[in-house]
Protein backbone atom coordinates (compact mmCIF):
# COMPACT_ATOMS: atom_id res chain seq x y z
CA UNK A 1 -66.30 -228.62 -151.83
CA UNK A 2 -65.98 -231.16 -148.70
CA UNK A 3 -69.32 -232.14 -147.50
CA UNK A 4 -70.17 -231.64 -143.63
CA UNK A 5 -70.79 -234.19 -141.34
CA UNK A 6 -74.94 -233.02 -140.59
CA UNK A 7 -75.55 -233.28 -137.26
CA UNK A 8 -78.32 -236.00 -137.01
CA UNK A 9 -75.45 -238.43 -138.40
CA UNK A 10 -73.99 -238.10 -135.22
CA UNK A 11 -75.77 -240.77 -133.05
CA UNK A 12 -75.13 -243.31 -135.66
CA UNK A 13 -71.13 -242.83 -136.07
CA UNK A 14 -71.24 -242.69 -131.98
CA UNK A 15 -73.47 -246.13 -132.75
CA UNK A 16 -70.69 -247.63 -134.97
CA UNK A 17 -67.92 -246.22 -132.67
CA UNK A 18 -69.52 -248.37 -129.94
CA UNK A 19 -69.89 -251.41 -131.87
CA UNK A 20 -66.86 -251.24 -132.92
CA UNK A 21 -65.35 -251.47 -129.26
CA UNK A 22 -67.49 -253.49 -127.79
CA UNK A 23 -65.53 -256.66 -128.79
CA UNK A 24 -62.15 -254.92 -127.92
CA UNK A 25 -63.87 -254.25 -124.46
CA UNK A 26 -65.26 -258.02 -124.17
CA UNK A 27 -61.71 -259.24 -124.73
CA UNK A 28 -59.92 -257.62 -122.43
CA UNK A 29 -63.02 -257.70 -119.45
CA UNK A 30 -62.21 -261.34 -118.17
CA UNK A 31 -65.30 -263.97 -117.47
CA UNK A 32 -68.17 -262.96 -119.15
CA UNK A 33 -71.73 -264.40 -118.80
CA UNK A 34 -71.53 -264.82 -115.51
CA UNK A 35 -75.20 -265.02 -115.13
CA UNK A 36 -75.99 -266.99 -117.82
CA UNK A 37 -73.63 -269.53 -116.79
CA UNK A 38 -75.84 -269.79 -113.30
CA UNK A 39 -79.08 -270.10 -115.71
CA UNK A 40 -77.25 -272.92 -117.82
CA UNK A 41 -76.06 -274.71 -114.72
CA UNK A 42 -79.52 -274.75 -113.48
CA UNK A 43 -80.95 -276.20 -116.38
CA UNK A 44 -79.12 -278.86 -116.64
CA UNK A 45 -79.64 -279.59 -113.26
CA UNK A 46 -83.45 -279.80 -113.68
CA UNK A 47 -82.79 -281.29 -116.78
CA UNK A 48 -81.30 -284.35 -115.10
CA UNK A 49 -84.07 -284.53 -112.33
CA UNK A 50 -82.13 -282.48 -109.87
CA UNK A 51 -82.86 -279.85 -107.71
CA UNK A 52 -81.21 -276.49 -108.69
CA UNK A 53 -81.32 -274.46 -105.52
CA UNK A 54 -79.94 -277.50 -103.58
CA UNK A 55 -77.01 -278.28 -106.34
CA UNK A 56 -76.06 -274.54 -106.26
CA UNK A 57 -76.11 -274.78 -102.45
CA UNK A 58 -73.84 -277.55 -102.38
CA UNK A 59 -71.16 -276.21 -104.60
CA UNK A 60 -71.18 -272.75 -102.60
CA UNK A 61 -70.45 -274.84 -99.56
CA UNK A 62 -68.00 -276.73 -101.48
CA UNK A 63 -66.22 -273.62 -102.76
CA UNK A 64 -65.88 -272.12 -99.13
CA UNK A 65 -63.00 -274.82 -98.82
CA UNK A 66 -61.67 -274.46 -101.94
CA UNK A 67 -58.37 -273.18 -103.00
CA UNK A 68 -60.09 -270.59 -105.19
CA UNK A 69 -61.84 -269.13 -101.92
CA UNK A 70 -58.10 -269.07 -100.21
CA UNK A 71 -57.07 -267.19 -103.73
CA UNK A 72 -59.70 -264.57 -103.08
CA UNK A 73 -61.87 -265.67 -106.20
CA UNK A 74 -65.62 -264.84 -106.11
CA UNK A 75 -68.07 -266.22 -104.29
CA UNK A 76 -70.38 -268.54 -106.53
CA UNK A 77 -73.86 -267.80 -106.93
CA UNK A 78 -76.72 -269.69 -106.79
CA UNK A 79 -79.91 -269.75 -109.11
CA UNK A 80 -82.56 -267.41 -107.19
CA UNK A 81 -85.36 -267.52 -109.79
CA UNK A 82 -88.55 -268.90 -108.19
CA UNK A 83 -89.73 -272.43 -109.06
CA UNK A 84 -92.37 -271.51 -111.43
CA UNK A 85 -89.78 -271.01 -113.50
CA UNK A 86 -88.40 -275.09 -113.60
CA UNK A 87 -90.62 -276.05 -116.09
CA UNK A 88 -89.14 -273.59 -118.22
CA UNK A 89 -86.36 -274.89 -117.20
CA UNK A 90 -86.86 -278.34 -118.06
CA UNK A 91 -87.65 -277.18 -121.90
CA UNK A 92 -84.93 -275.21 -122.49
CA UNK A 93 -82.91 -278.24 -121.24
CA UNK A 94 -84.35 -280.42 -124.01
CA UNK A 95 -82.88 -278.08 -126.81
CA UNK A 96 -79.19 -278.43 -127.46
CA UNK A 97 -77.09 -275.85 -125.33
CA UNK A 98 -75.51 -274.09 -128.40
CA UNK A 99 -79.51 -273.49 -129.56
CA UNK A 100 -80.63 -272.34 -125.96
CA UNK A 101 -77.69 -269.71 -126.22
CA UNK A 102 -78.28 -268.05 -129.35
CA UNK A 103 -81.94 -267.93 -128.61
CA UNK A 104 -81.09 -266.57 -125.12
CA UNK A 105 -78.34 -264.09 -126.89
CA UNK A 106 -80.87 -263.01 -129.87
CA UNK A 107 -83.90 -262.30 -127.26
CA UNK A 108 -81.03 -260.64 -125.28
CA UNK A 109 -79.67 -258.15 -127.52
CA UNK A 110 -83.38 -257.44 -128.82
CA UNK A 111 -84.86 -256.18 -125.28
CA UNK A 112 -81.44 -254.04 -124.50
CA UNK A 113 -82.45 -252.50 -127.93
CA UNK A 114 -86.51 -252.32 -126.72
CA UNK A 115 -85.07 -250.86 -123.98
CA UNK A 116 -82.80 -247.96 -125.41
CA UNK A 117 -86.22 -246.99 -127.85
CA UNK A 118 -88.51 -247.16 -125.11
CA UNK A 119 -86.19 -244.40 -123.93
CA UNK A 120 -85.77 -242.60 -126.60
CA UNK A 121 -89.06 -241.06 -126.23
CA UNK A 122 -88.29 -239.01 -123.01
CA UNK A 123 -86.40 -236.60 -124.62
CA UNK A 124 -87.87 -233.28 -125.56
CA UNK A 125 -87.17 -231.84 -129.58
CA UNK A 126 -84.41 -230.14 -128.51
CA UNK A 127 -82.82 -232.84 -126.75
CA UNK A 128 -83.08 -235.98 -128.87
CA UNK A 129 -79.44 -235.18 -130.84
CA UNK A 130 -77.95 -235.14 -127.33
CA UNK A 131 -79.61 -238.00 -126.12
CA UNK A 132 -79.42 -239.85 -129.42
CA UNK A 133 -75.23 -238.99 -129.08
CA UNK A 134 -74.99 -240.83 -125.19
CA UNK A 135 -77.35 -243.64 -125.44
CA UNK A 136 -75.05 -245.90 -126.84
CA UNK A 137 -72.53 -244.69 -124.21
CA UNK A 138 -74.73 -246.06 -121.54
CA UNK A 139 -73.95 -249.50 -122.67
CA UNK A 140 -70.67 -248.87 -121.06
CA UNK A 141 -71.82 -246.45 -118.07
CA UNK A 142 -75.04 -248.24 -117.25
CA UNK A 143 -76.21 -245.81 -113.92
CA UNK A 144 -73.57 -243.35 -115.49
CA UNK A 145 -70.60 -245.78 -114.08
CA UNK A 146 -68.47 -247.67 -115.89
CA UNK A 147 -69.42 -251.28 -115.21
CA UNK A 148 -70.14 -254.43 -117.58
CA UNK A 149 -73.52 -255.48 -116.47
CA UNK A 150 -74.50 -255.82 -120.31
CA UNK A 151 -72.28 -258.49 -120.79
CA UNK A 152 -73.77 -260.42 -117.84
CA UNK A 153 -76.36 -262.44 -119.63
CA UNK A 154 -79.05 -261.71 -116.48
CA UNK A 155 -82.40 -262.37 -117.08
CA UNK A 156 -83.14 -258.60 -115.76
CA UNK A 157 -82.64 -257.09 -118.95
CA UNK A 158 -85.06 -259.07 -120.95
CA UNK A 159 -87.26 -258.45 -118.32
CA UNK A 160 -86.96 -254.72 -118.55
CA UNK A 161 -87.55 -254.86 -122.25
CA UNK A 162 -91.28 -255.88 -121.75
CA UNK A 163 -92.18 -254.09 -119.07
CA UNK A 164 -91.10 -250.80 -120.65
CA UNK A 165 -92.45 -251.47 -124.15
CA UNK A 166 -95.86 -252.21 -122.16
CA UNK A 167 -95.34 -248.55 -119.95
CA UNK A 168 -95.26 -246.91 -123.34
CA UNK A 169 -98.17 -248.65 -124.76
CA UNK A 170 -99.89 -247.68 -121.57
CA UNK A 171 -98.56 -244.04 -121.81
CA UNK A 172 -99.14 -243.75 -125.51
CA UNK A 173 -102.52 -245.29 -125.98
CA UNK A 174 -103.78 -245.47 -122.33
CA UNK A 175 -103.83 -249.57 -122.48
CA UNK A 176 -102.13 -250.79 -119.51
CA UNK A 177 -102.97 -254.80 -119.93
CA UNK A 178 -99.98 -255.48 -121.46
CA UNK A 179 -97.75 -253.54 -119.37
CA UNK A 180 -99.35 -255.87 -116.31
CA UNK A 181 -98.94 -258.75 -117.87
CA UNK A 182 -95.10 -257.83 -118.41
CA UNK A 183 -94.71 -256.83 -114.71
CA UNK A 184 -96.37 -260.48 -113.54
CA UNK A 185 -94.20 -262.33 -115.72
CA UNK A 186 -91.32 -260.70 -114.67
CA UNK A 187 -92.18 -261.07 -110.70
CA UNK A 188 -92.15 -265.10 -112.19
CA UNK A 189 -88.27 -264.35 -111.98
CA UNK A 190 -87.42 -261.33 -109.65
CA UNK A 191 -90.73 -260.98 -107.29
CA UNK A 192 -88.78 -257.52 -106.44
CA UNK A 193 -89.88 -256.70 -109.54
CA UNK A 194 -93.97 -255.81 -108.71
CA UNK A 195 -93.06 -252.81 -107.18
CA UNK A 196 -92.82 -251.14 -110.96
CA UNK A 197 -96.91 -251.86 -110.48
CA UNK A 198 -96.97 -248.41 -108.93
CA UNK A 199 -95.59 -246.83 -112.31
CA UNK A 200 -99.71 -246.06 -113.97
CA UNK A 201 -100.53 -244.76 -110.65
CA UNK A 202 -98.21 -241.76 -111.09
CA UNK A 203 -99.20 -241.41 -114.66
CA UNK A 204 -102.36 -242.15 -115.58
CA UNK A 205 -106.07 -241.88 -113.80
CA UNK A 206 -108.25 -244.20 -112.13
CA UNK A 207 -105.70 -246.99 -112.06
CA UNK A 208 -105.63 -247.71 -108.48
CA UNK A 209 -108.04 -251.03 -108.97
CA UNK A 210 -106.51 -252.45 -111.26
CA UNK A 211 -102.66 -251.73 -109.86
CA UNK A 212 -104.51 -253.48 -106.47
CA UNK A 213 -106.08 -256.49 -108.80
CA UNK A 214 -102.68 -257.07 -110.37
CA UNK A 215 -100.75 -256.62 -106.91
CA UNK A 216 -102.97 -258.76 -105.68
CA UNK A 217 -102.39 -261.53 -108.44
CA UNK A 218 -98.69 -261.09 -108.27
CA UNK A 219 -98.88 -261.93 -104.47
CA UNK A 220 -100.92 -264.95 -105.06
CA UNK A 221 -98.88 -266.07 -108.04
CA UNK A 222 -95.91 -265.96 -106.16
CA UNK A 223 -97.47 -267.39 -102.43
CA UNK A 224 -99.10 -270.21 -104.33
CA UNK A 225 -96.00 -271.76 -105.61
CA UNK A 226 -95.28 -273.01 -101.66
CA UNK A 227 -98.67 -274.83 -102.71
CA UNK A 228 -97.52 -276.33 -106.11
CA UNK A 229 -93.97 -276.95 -105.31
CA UNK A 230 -93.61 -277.25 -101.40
CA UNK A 231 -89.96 -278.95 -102.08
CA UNK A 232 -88.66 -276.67 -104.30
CA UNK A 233 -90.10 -273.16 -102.81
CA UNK A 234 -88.62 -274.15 -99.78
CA UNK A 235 -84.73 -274.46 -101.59
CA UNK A 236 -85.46 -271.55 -103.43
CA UNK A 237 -86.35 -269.19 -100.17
CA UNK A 238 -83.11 -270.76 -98.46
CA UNK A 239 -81.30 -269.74 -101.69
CA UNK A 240 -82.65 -266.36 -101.49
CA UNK A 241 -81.03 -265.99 -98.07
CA UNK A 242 -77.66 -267.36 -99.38
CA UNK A 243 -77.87 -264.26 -101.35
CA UNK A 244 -77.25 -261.81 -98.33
CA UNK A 245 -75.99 -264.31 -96.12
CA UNK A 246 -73.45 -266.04 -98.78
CA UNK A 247 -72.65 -263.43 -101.33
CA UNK A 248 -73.22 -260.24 -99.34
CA UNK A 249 -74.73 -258.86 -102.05
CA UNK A 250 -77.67 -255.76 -100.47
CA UNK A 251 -77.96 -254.22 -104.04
CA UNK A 252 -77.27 -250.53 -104.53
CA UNK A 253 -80.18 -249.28 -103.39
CA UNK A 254 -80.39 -246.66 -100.12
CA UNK A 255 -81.45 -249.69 -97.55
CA UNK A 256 -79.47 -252.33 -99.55
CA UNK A 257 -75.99 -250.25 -98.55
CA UNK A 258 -77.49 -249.63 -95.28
CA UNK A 259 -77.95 -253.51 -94.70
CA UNK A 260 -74.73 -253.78 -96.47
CA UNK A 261 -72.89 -251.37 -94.17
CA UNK A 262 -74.68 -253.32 -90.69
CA UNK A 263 -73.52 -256.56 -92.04
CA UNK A 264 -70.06 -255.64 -92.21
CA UNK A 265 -69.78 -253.76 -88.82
CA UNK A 266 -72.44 -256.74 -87.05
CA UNK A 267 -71.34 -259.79 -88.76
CA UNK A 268 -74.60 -260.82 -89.78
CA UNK A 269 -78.15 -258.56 -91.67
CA UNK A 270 -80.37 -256.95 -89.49
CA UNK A 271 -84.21 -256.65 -89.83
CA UNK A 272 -83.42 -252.78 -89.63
CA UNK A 273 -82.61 -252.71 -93.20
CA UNK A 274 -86.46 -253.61 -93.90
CA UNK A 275 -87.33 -250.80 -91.59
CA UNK A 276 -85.22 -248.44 -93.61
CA UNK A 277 -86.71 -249.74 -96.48
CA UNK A 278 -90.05 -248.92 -95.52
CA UNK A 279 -89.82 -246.13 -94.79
CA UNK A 280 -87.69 -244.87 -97.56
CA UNK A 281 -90.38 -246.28 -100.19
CA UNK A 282 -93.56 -244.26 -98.28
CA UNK A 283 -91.60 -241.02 -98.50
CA UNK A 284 -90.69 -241.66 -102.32
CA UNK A 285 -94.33 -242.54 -102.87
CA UNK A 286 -95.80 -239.23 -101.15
CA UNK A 287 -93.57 -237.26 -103.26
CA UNK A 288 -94.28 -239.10 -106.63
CA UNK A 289 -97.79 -239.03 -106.05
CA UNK A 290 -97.49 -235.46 -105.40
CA UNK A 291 -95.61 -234.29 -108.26
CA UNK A 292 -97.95 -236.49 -110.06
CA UNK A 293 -100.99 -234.60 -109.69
CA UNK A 294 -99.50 -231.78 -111.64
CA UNK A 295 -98.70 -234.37 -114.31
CA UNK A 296 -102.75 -235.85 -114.29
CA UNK A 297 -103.62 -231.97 -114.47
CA UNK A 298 -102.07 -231.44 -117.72
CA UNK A 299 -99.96 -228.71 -115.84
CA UNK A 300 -96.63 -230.41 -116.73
CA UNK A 301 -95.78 -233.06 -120.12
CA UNK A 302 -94.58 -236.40 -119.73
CA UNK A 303 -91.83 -235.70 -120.93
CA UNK A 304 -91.04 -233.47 -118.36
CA UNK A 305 -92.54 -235.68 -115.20
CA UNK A 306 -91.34 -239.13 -116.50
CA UNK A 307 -87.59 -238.79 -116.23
CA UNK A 308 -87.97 -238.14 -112.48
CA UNK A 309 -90.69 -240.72 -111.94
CA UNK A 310 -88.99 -243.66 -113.16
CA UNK A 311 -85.53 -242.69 -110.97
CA UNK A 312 -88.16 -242.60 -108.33
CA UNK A 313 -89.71 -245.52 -108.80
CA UNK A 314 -85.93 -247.02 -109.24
CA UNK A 315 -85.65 -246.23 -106.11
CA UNK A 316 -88.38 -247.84 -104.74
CA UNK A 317 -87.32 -251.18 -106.10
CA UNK A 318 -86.10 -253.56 -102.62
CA UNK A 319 -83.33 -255.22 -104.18
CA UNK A 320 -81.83 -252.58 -106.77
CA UNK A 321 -78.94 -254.51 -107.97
CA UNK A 322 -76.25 -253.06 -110.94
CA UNK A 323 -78.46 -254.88 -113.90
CA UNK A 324 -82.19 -252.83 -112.89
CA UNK A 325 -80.37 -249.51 -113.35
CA UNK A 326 -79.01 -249.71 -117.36
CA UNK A 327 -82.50 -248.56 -118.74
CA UNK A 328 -82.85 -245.69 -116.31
CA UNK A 329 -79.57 -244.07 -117.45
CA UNK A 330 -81.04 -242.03 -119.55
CA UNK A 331 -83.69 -240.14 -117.79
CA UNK A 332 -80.55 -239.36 -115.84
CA UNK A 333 -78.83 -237.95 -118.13
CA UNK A 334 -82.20 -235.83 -118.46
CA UNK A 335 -82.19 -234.53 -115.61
CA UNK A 336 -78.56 -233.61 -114.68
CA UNK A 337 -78.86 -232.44 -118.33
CA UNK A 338 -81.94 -230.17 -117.11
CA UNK A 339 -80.32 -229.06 -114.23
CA UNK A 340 -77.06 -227.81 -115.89
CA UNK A 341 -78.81 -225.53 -119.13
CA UNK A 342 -81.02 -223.35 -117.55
CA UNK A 343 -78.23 -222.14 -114.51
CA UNK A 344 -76.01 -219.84 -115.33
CA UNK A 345 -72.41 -220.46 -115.55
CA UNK A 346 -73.86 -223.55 -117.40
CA UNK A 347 -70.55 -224.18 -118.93
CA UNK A 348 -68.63 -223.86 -115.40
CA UNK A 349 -70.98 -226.22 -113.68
CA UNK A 350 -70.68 -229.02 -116.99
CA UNK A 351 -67.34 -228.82 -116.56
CA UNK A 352 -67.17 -229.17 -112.11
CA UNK A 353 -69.65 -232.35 -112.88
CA UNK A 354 -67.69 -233.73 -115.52
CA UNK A 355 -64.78 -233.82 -112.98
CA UNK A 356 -67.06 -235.08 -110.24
CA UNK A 357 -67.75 -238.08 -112.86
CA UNK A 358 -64.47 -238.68 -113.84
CA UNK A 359 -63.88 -238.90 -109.74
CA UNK A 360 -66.88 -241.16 -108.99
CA UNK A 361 -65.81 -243.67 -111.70
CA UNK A 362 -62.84 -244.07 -110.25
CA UNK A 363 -63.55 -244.87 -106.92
CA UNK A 364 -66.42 -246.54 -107.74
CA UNK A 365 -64.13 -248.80 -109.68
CA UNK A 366 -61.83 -249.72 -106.98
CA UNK A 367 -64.03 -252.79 -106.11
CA UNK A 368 -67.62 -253.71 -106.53
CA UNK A 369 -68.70 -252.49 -103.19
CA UNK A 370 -67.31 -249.66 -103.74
CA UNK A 371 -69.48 -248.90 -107.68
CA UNK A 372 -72.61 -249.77 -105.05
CA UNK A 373 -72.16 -247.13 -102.40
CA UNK A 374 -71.16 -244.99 -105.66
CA UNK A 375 -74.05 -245.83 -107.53
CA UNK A 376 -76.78 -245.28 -104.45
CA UNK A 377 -75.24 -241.81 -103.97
CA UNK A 378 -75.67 -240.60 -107.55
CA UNK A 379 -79.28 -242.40 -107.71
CA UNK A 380 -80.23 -239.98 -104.58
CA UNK A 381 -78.33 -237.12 -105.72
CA UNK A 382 -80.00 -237.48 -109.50
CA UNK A 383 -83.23 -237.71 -107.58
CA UNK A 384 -82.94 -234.67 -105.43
CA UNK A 385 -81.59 -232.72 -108.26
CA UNK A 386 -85.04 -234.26 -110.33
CA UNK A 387 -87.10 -232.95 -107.33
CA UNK A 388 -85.68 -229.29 -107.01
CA UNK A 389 -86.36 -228.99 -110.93
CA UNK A 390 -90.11 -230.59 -110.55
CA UNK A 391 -90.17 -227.67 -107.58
CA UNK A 392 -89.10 -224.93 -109.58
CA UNK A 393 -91.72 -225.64 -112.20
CA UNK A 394 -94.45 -226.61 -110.19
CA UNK A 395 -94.21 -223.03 -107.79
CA UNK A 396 -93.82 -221.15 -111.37
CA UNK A 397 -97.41 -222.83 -113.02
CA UNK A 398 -99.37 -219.94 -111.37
CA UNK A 399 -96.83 -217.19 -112.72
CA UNK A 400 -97.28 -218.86 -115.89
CA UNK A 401 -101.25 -219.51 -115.68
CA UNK A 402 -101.32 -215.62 -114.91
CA UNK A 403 -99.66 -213.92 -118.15
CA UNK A 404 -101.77 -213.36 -120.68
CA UNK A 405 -102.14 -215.11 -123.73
CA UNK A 406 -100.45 -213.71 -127.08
């Protein structure tokens, strides 16, 4: 008798599918690297007593009369790390190149990995053979759009590695230290990036002094470089604005499209874009703090409340760009998963959203601007849906408190 593929085998053919096509993808996907190449560039450029922000500058200006600008080529970018980052800088570019990229490559690979397994423990029992199935998928769908931020080489997803291995230290064992110290060191890189401080106050008690103590740090870490390196912080705030100004790129984030969109009808980015910002992160906070309560209660599990917190905290991020959304593609999946099984007509409505999908990818694929406006509407609209559900449960706890127990 033929033997039957068991179900938990699944995730690991879907795993060796996926490996298998990754290099057939790579080939046929054009540049890759892209943001490695601006790391590498950089280094040398410290490396031969340069300064970076001022060297990527200048070849942006150059390019802007180039024949590749007349061809329509894209815009070059320009190394927007802060400069307490040059003296790693400076290291790397005593190694041999060749060494610095399989290093780079090796720690690469190994936090997209930390990532996906940090993951992996949102999923309820009954839905880790589903989840275990798509998770690999997401390396193609990162935000649940087809897009090859993976192959990018940014820093981001190293970055995400340690700061969710130290949330599930914090959520498993209640020891948050390491999960700050992975948050400041990433803020070393993308300051954007301290807003993920908020994540123990929605999930875990009397945290607010030492979310303000590391806030706090992060602020001075990052002010104090003006101090240490008056030159280079200077450079490196112009080069932020060359990021909006430059390479119009707002992120894909509810006020990044809205500065986006005022750019392109005003010819230049407003300070209302802050304003939206603002505003946008105090409502998200209100509601995650609210739902949160439930969570501190022991009314609702984490791995009900988490899903929904970190698309909310997503959210909150001021410069949500395509490579910060990969390791939130899975709570997701949770919770347009969540929102499907319990309706009925399940089948009817899996089948309307698959369409949907199949429609978003391809517009969102039309041009990059057009997988941002995509992306922010799906973010909201996974959000929303996340909300309703966290409704529905939270209004039925006193139904539930009430029955009696068997």
């Amino acid at each position: 008798m033929k033997k039957r593929i068991s179900l938990s085998t699944l995730p690991w053919i879907v795993w060796i599918l996926t490996l298998v096509a990754i290099p057939f993808w790579m080939a046929n996907d054009g540049p890759l690297a892209w943001d490695l190449n601006v790391i590498l560039s950089a280094m040398h450029s410290v490396h031969a007593g340069a300064d970076p922000y001022q060297t990527g500058m200048a070849n942006q200006d150059a390019f802007i009369h180039s024949a590749a600008n007349q061809a329509g080529a894209p815009r070059p970018f320009v190394y927007v790390y802060s400069p307490i980052t040059l003296p790693l800088l400076k290291l790397m570019g005593s190694a041999p190149e060749v060494v610095v990229k399989a290093i780079y490559w090796s720690m690469y690979m190994l936090a997209i990995l930390l990532q996906l397994w940090v993951v992996s423990h949102l999923p309820r029992k009954d839905e880790r053979l589903f989840v275990g199935i798509l998770t690999p998928i997401t390396l193609f769908f990162p935000g649940l759009l087809l897009f090859d931020s993976v192959f990018s080489g940014n820093v981001a997803f190293m970055l995400y590695g340690l700061i969710l291995a130290g949330f599930l230290m914090g959520w498993k064992r209640g020891n948050w230290r390491w999960f700050f110290a992975a948050v400041l060191l990433a803020s070393c890189f993308k300051a954007p990036y301290l807003i993920y401080l908020a994540l123990p106050l929605f999930c875990a008690t009397r945290r607010w002094l030492q979310v303000a103590v590391a806030g706090v740090a992060g602020l001075v870490l990052f002010a104090g470089q003006a101090l240490v390196w008056p030159a280079e912080f200077h450079s490196y705030t112009r080069a932020l604005d060359r990021i909006f100004s430059y390479n119009n790129d707002f992120g894909s984030g509810p006020a990044g499209r809205f500065g986006a969109t005022t750019a392109l009808l005003e010819g230049h980015y407003a300070i209302w874009g802050v304003l939206v910002y603002l505003l946008l992160t105090l409502g998200l906070f209100a509601v995650l703090l609210y739902f949160s309560s439930f969570y501190k209660k022991g009314l609702i599990h984490g791995e009900q409340w988490f899903p929904l917190m970190l698309v909310g905290v997503l959210l909150m991020n001021p410069r949500l760009i395509e490579y910060d959304i990969f390791p939130f593609t899975v709570p997701m999946l949770l919770i347009l998963s969540r929102l499907i099984r319990p309706l009925a007509l399940g089948r009817l409505l899996a089948a309307s959203l698959l369409l949907l999908w199949c429609g978003a990818n391809y517009f969102a694929n039309r041009s990059h601007e057009d997988w941002k406006y995509m992306e922010c509407v799906l973010l909201l609209l996974v959000f929303a849906a996340g909300c309703w559900q966290m409704l529905r449960q939270v209004r039925a706890l006193p139904v539930i408190a009430a029955q009696p127990a068997d």
